[in-house]
N, C-alpha and C. Protein backbone atom coordinates (compact mmCIF):
# COMPACT_ATOMS: atom_id res chain seq x y z
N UNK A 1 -18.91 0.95 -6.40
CA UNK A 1 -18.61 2.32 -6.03
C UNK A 1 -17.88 2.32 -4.69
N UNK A 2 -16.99 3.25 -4.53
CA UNK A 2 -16.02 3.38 -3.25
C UNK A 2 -17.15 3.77 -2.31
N UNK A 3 -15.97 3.55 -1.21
CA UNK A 3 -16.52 4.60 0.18
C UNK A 3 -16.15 6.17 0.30
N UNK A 4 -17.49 6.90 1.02
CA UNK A 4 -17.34 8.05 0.76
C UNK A 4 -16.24 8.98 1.94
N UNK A 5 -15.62 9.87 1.91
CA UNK A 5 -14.57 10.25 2.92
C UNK A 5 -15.11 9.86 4.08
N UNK A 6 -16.28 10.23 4.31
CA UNK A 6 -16.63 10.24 5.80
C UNK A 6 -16.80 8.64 6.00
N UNK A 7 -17.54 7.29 5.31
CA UNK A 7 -17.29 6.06 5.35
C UNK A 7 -16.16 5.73 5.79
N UNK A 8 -14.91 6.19 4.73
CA UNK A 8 -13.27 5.60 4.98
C UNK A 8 -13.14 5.80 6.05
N UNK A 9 -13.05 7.40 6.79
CA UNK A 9 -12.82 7.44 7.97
C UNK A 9 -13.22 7.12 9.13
N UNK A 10 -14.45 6.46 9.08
CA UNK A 10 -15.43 5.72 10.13
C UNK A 10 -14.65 4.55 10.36
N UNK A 11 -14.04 3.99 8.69
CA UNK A 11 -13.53 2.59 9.34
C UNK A 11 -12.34 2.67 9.44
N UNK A 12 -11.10 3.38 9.19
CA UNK A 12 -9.95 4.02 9.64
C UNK A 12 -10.36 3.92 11.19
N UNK A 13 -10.91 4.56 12.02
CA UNK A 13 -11.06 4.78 13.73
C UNK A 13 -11.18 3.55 13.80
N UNK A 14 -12.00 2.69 13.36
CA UNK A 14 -12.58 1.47 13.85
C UNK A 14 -10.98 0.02 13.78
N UNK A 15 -10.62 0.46 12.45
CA UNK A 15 -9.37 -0.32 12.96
C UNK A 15 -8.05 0.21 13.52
N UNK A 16 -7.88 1.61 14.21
CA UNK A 16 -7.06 2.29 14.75
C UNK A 16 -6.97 1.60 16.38
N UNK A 17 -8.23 1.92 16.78
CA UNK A 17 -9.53 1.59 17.96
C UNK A 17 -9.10 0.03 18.14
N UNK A 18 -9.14 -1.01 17.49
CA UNK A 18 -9.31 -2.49 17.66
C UNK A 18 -7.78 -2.68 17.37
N UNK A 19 -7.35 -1.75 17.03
CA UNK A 19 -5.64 -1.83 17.52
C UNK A 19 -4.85 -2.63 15.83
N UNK A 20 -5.89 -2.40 14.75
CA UNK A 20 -5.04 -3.08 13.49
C UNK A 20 -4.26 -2.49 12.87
N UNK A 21 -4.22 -1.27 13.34
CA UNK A 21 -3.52 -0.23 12.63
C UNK A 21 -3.12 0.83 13.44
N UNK A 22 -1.87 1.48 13.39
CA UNK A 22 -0.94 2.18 13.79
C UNK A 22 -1.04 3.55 13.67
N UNK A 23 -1.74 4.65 14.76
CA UNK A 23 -1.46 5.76 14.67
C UNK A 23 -1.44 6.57 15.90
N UNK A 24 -1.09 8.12 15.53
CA UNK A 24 -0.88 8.86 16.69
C UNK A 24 -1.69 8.99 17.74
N UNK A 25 -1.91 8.91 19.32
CA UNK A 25 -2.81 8.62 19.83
C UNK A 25 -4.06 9.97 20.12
N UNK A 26 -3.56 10.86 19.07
CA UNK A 26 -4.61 12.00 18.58
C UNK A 26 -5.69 11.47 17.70
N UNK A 27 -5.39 10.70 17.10
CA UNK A 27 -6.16 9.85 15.96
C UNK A 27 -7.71 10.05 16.72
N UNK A 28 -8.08 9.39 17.33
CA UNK A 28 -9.28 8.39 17.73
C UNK A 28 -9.66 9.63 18.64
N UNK A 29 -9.21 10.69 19.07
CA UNK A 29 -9.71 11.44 19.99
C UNK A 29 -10.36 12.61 19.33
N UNK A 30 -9.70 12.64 17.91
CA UNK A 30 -10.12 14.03 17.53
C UNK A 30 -11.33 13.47 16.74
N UNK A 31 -12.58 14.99 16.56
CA UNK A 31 -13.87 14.37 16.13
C UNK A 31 -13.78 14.38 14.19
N UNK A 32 -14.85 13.84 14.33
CA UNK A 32 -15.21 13.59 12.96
C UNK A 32 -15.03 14.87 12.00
N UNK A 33 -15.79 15.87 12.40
CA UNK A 33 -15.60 16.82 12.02
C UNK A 33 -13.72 17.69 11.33
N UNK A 34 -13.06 17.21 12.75
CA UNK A 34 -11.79 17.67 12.74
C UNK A 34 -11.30 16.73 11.07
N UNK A 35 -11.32 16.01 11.05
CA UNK A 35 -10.87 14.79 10.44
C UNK A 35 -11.23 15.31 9.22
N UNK A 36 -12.47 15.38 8.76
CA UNK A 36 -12.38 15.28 7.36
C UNK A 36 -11.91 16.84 7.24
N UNK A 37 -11.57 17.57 7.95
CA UNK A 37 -10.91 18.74 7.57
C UNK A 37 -9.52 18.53 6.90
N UNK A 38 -8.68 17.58 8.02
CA UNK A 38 -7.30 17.39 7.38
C UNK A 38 -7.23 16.64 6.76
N UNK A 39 -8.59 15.28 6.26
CA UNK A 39 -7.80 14.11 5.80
C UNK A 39 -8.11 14.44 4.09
N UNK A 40 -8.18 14.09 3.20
CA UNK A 40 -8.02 13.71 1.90
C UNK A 40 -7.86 12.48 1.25
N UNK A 41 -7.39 11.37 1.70
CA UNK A 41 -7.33 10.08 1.35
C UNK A 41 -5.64 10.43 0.35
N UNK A 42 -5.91 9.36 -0.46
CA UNK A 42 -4.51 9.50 -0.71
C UNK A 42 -4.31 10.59 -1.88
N UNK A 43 -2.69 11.12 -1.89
CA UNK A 43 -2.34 12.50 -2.55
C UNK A 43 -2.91 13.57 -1.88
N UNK A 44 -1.61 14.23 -2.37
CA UNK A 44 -1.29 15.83 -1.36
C UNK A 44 -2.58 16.35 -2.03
N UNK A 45 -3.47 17.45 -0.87
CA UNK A 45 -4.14 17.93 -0.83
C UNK A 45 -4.79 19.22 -2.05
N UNK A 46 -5.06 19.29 -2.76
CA UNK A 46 -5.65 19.88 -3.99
C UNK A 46 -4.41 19.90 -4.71
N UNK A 47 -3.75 18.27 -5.07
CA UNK A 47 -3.23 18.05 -5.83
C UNK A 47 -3.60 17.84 -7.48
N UNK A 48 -3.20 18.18 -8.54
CA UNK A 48 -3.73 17.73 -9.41
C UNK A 48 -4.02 16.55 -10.37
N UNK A 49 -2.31 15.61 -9.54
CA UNK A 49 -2.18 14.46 -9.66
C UNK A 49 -3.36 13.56 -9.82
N UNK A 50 -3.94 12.63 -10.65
CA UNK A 50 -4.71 11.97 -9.74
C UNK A 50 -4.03 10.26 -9.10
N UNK A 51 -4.32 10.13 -8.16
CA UNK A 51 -3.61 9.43 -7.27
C UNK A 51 -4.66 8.06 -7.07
N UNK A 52 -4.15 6.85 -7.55
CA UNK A 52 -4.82 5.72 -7.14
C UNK A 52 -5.23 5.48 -5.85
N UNK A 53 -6.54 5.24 -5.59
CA UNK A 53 -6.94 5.20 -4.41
C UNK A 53 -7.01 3.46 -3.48
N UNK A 54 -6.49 2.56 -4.78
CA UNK A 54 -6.20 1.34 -4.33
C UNK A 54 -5.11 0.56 -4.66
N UNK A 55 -4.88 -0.18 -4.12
CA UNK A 55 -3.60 -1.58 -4.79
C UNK A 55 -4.19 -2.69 -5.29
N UNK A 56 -4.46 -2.60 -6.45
CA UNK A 56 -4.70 -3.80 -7.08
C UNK A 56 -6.71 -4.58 -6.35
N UNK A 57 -7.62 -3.32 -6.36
CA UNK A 57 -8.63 -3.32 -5.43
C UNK A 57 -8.99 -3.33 -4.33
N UNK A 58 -7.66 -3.08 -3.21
CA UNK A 58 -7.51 -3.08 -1.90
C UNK A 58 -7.84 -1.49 -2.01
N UNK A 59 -8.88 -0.82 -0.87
CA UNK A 59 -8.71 0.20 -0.36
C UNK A 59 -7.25 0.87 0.28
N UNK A 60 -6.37 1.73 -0.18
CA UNK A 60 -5.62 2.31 0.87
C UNK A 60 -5.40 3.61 1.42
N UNK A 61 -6.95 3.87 1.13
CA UNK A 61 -7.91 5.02 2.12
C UNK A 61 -7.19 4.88 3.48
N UNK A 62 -7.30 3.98 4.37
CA UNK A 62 -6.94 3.91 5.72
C UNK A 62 -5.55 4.56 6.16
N UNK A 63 -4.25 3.99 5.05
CA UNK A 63 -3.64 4.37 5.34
C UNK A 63 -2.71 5.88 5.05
N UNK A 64 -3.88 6.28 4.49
CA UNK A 64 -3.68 7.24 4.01
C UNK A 64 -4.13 8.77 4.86
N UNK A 65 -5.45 8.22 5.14
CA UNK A 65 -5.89 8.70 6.72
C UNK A 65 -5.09 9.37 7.57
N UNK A 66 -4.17 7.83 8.07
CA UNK A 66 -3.20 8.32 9.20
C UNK A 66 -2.38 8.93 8.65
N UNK A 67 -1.87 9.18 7.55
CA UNK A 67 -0.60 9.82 6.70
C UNK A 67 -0.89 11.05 6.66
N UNK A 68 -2.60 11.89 6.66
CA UNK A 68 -2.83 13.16 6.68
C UNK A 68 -2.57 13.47 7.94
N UNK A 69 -3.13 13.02 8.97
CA UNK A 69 -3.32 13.33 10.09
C UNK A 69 -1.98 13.20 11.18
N UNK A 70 -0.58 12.39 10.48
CA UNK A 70 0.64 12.87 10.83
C UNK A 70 1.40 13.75 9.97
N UNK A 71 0.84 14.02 9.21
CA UNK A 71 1.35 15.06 8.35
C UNK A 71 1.19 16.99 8.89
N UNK A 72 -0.19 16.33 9.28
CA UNK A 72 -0.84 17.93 9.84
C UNK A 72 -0.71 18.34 10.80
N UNK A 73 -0.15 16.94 12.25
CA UNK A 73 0.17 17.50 12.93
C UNK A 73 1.96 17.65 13.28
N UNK A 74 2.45 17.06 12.59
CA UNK A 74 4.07 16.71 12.36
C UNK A 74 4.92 18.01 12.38
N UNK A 75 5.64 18.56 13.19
CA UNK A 75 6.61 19.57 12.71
C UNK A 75 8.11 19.84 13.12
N UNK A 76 8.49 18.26 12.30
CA UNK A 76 10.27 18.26 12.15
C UNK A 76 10.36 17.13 11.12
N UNK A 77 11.71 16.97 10.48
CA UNK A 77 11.96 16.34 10.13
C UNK A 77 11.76 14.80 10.63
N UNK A 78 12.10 14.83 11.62
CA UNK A 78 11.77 13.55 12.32
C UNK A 78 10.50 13.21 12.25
N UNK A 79 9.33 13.70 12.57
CA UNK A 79 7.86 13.58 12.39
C UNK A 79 7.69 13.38 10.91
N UNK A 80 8.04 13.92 9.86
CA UNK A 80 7.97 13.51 8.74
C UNK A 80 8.17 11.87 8.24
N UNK A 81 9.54 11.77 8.83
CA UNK A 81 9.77 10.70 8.59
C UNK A 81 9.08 9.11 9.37
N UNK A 82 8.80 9.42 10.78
CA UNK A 82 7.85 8.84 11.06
C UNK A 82 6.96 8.14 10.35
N UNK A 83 6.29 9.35 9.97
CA UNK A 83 4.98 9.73 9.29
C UNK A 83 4.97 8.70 8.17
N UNK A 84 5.85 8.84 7.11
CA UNK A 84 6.04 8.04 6.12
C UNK A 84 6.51 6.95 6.71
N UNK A 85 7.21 6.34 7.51
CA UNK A 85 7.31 4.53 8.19
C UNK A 85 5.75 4.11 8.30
N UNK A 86 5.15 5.07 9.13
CA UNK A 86 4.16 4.57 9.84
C UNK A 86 3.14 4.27 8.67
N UNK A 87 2.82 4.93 7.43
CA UNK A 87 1.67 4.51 6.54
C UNK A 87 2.76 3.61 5.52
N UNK A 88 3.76 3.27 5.44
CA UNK A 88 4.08 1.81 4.67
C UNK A 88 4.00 1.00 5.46
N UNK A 89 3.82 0.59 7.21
CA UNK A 89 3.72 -0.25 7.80
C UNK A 89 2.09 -0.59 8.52
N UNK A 90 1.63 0.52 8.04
CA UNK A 90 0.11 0.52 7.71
C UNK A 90 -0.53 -0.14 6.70
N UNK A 91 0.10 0.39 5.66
CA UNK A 91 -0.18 -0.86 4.39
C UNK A 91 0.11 -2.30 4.36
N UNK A 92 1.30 -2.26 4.79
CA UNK A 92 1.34 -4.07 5.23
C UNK A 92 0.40 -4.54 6.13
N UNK A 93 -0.51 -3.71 7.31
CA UNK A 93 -0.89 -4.33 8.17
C UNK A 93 -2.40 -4.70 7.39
N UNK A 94 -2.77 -3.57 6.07
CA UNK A 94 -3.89 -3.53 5.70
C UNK A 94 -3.89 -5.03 4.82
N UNK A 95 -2.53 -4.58 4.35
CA UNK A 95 -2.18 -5.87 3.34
C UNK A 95 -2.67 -7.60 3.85
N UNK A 96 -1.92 -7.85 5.36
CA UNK A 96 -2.27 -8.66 5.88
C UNK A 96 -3.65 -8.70 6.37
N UNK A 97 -4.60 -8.18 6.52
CA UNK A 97 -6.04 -7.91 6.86
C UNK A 97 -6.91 -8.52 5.85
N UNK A 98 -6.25 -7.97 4.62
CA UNK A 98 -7.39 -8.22 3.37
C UNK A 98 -6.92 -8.62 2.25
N UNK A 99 -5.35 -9.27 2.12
CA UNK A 99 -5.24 -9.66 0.97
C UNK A 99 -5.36 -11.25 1.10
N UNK A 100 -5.51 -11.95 -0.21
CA UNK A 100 -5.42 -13.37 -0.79
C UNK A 100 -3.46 -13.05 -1.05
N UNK A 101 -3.35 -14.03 -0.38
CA UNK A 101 -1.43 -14.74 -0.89
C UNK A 101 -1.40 -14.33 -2.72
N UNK A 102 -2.40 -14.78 -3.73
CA UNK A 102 -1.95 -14.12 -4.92
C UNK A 102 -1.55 -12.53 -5.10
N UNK A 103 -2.58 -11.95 -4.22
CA UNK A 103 -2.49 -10.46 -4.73
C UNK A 103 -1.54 -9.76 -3.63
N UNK A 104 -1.01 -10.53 -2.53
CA UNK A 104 -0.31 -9.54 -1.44
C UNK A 104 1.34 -8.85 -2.11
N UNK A 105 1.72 -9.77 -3.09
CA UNK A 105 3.19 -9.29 -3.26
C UNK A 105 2.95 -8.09 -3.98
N UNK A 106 1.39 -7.92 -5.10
CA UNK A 106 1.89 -6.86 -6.03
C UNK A 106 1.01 -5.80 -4.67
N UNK A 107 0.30 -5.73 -4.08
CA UNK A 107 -0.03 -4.82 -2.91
C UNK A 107 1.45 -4.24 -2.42
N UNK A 108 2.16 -5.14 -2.43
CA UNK A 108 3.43 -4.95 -1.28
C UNK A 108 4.23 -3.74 -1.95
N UNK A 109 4.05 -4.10 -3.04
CA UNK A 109 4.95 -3.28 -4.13
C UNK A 109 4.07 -1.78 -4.22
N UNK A 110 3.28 -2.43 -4.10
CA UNK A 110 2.15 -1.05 -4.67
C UNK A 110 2.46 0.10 -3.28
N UNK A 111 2.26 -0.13 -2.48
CA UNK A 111 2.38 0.73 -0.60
C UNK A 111 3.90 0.88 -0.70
N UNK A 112 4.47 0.12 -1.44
CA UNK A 112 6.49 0.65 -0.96
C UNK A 112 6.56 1.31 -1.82
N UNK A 113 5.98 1.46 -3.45
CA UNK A 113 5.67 3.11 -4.23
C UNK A 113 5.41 4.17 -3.42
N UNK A 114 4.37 3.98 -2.85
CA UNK A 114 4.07 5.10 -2.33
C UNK A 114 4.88 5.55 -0.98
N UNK A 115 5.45 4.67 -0.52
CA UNK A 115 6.07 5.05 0.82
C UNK A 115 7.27 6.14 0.27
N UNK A 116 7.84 5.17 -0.91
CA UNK A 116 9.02 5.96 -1.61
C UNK A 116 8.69 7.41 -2.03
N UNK A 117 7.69 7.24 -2.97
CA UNK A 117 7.06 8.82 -3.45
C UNK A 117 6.90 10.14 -2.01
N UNK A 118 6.42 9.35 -1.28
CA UNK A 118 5.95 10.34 0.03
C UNK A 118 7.24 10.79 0.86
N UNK A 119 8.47 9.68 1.07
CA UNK A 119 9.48 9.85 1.71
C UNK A 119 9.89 11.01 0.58
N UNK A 120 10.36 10.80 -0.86
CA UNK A 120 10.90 11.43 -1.29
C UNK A 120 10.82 12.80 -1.54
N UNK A 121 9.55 13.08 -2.13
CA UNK A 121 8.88 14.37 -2.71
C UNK A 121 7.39 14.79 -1.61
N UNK A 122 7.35 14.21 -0.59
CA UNK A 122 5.96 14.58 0.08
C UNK A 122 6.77 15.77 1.01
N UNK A 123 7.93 16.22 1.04
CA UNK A 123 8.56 17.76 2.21
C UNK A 123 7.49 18.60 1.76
N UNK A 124 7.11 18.91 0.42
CA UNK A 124 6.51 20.27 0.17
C UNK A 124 4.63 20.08 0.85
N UNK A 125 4.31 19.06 0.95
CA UNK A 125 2.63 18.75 1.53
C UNK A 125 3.00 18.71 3.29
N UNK A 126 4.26 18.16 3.46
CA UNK A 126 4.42 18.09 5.10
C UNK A 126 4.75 19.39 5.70
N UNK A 127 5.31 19.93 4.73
CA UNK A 127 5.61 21.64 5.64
C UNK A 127 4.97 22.67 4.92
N UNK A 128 3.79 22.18 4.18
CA UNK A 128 2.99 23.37 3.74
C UNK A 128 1.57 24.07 4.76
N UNK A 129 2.06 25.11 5.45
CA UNK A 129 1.36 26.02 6.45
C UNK A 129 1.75 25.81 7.53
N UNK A 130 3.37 25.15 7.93
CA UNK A 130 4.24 25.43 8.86
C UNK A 130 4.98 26.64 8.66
N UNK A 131 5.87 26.63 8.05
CA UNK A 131 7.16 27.71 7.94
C UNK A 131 6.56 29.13 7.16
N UNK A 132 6.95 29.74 7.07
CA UNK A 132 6.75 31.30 6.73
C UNK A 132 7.65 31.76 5.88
């Protein structure tokens, strides 16, 4: 059985904190509480999609984390795009953390899906309850 939101995000801080992973330096300051407000893990927020929550049994809860939490606070194009560098280079870092050399290439593939999907079609989750 997975970890529960509030689990993921315990260990999201913990490798933000020990510096394994890459995020805004709002991350680690804002409380627990705040957090599971914006985060969701992976896929846009009362999406109906359902959205794999791993690569090939790798958690990529973590980086998905930071992907809400620059998403929510992001407001330009530029922050968007960020946003999406920063959780495919999150995934590699997770990649390197916890994969075996057999399973890292299809991981690799698996996080540059999603980087693609999010760069491409994630405008409508990044500017939804910005603009008017």
């Amino acid at each position: 059985m997975g970890k529960t939101l509030t689990e993921s995000l315990i260990e999201t801080l913990e490798l933000v904190e020990d510096g394994k992973l890459d995020a805004d330096h709002r991350f680690n300051r804002e409380n627990l509480g705040a957090l599971l407000k914006i985060c969701n893990a992976c896929g846009a927020k009362d999406s109906r999609l359902p959205v794999p929550q791993t690569a090939y049994g790798m958690s990529l809860k973590p980086m998905c984390h930071i992907h809400d939490t620059d998403y929510h606070w992001g407001d330009d194009n530029n922050a968007k795009d960020m946003a999406d560098r920063r959780m495919k280079n999150n995934g590699q870092r997770l990649i390197e953390l916890k994969s075996s050399w057999f399973l890292s290439r299809a991981r690799r593939a698996r996080v540059y899906t999603y980087y693609l999907l999010v760069h491409r079609f994630g405008g409508p989750a990044f500017w939804d309850g910005k603009i008017k």
